[in-house]
C-alpha atoms as a PDB file:
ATOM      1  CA  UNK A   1       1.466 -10.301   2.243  1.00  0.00           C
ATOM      2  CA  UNK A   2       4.497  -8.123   3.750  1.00  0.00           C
ATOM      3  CA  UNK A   3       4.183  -4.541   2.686  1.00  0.00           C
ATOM      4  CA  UNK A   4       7.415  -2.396   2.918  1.00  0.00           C
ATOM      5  CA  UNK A   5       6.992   1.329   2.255  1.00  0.00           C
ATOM      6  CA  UNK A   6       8.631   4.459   3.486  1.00  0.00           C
ATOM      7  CA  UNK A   7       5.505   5.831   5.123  1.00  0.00           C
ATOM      8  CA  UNK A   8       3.476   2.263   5.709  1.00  0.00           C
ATOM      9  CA  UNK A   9       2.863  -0.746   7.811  1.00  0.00           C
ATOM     10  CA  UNK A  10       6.150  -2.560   7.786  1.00  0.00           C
ATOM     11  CA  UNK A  11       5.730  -4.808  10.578  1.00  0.00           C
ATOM     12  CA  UNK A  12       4.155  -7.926   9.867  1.00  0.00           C
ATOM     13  CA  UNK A  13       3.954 -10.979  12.089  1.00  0.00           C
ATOM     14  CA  UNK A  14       2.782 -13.871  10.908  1.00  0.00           C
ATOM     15  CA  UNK A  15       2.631 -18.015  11.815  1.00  0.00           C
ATOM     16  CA  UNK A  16       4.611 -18.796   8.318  1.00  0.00           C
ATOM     17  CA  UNK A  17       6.538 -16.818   6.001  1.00  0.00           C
ATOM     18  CA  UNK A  18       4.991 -14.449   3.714  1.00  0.00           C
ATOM     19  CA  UNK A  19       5.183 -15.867   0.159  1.00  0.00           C
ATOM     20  CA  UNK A  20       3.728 -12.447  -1.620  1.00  0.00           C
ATOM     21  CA  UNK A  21       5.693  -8.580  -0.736  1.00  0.00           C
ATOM     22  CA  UNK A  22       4.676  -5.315  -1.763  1.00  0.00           C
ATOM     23  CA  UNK A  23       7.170  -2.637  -2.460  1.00  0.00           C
ATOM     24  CA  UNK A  24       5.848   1.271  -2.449  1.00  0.00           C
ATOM     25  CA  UNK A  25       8.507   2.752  -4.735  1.00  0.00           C
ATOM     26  CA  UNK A  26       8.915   6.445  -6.509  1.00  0.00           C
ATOM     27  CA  UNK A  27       8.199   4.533  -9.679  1.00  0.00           C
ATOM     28  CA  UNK A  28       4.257   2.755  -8.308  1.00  0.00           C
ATOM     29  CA  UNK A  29       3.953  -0.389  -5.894  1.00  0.00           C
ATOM     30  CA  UNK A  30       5.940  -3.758  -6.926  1.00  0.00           C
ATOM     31  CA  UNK A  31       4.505  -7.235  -6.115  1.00  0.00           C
ATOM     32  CA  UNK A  32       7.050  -9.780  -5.717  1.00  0.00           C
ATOM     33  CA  UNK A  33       6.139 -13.694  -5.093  1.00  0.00           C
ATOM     34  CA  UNK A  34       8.644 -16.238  -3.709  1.00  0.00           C
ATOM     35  CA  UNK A  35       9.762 -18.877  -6.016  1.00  0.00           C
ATOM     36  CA  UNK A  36      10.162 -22.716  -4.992  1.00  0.00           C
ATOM     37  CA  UNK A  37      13.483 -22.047  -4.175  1.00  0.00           C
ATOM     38  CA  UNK A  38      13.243 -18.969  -1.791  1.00  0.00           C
ATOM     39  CA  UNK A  39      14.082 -16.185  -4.144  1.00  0.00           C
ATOM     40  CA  UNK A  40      11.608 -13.583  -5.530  1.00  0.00           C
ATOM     41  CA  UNK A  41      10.506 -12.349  -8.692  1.00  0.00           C
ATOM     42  CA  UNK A  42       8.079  -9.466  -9.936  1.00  0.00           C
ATOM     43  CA  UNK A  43       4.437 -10.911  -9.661  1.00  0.00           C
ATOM     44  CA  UNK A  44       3.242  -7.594 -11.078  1.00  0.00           C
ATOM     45  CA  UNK A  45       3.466  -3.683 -11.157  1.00  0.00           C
ATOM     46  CA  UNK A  46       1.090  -1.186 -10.630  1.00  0.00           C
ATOM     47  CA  UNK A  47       0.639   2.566 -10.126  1.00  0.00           C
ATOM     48  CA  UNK A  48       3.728   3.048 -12.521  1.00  0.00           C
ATOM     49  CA  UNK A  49       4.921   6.626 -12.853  1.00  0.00           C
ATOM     50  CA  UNK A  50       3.682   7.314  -9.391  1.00  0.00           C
ATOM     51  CA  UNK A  51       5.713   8.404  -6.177  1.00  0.00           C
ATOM     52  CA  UNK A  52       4.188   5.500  -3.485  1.00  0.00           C
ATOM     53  CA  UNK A  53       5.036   6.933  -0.080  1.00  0.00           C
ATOM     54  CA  UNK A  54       3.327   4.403   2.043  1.00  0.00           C
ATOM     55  CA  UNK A  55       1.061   1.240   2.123  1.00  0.00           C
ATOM     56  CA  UNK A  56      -1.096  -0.495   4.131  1.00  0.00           C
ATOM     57  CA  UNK A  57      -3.567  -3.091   4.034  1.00  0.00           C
ATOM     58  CA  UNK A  58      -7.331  -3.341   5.630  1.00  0.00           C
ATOM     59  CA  UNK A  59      -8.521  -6.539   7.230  1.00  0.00           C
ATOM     60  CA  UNK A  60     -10.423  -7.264   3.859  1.00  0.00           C
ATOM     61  CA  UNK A  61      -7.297  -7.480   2.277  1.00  0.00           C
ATOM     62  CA  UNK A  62      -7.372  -4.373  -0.116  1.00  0.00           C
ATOM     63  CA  UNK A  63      -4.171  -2.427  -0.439  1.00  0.00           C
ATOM     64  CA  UNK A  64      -3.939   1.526   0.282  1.00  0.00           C
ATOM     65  CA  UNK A  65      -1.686   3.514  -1.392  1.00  0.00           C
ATOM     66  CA  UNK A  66      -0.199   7.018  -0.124  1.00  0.00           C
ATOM     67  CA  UNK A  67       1.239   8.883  -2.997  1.00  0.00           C
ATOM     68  CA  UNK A  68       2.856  11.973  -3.287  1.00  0.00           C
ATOM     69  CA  UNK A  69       0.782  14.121  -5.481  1.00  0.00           C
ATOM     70  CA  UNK A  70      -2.308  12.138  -6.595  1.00  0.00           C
ATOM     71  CA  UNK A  71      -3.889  11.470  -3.508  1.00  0.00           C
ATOM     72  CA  UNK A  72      -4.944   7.785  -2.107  1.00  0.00           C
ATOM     73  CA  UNK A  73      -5.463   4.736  -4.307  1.00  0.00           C
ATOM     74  CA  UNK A  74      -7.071   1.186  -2.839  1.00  0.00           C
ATOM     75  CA  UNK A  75      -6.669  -1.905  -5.169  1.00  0.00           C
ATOM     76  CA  UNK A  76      -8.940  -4.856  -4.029  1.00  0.00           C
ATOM     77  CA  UNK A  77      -7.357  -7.636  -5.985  1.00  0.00           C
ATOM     78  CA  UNK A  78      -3.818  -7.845  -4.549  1.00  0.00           C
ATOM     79  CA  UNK A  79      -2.001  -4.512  -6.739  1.00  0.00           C
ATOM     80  CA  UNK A  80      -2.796  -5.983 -10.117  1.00  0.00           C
ATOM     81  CA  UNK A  81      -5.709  -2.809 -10.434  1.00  0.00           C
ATOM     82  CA  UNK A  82      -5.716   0.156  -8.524  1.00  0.00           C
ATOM     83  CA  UNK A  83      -8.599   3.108  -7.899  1.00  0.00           C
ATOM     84  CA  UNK A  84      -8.561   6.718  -6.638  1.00  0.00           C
ATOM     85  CA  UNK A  85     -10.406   6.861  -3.688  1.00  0.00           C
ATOM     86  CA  UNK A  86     -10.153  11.043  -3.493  1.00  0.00           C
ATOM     87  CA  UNK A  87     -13.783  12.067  -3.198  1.00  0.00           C
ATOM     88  CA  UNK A  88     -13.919  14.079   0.269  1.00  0.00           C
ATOM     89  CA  UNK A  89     -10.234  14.680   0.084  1.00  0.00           C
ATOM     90  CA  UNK A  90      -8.379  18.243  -0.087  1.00  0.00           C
ATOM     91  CA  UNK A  91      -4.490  17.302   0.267  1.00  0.00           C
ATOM     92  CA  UNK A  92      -2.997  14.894  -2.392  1.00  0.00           C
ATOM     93  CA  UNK A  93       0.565  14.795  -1.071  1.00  0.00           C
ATOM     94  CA  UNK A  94       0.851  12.570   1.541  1.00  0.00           C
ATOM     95  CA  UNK A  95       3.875  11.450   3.241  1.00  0.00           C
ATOM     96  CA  UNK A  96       2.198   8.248   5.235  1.00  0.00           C
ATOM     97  CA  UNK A  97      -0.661   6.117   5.923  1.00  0.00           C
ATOM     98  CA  UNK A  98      -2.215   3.645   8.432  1.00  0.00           C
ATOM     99  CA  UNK A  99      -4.990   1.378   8.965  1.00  0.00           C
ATOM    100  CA  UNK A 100      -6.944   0.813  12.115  1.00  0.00           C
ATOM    101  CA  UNK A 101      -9.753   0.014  13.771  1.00  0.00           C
ATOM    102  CA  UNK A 102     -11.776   3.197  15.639  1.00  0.00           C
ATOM    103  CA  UNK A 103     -15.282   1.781  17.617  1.00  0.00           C
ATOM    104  CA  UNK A 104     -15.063  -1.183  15.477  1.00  0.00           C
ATOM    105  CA  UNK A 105     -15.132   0.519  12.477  1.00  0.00           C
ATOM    106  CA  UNK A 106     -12.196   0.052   9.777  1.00  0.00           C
ATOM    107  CA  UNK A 107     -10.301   3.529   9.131  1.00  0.00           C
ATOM    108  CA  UNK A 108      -7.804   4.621   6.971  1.00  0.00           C
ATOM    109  CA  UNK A 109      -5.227   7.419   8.072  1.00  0.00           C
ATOM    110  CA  UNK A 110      -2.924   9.433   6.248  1.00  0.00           C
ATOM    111  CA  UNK A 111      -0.287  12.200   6.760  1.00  0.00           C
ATOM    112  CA  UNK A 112      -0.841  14.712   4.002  1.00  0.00           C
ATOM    113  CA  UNK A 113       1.363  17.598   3.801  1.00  0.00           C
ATOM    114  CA  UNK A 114       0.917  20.997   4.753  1.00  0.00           C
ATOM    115  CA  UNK A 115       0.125  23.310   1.955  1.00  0.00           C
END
């Protein structure tokens, strides 16, 4: 999947062409999906209402978005569902976020704002 956000991974490199993008908008995170003939068309919204400043995606696959205002949401099934993932969290506005790998253990990074 390519993911294009603001304030997100949006380098991917790849063998073949991505068939599946994700789009963090200030309306929620599109899903597009390339037709037979090489153009795209909405798979699916989610997050709708919601300022998406960046995206990125965990070696499981699950999708983390950075919002502006609510905090950080993860969807597990491509961006069809999304959950908060708050709990520990004292900054919702965030302006970016990253994946990575820290002693071989998966962690997510964000930029919140200062207060």
């Amino acid at each position: 999947m390519i993911l294009l956000s603001n304030g997100g991974d949006n380098i991917c490199r790849s063998k073949t062409p991505g068939d599946e993008m994700a789009i963090g908008t200030v309306d929620g995170v599109f899903v597009l999906r390339r037709g037979n003939h090489g153009n795209w068309f909405l798979k699916h919204r989610g997050l709708e209402g919601i300022f998406v400043s960046g995206l990125t995606k965990l070696s499981s696959g699950a999708l983390i978005a950075a919002t502006r205002g609510c905090g950080i949401a993860r969807s597990d099934d491509g961006g069809q569902t999304w959950r908060w993932i708050n709990k520990g969290i004292t900054q919702f506005e965030f302006w970016s976020v990253r994946s990575g790998q820290i002693k071989g253990h998966e962690v997510v990074l964000g930029r919140a704002r200062r207060p």
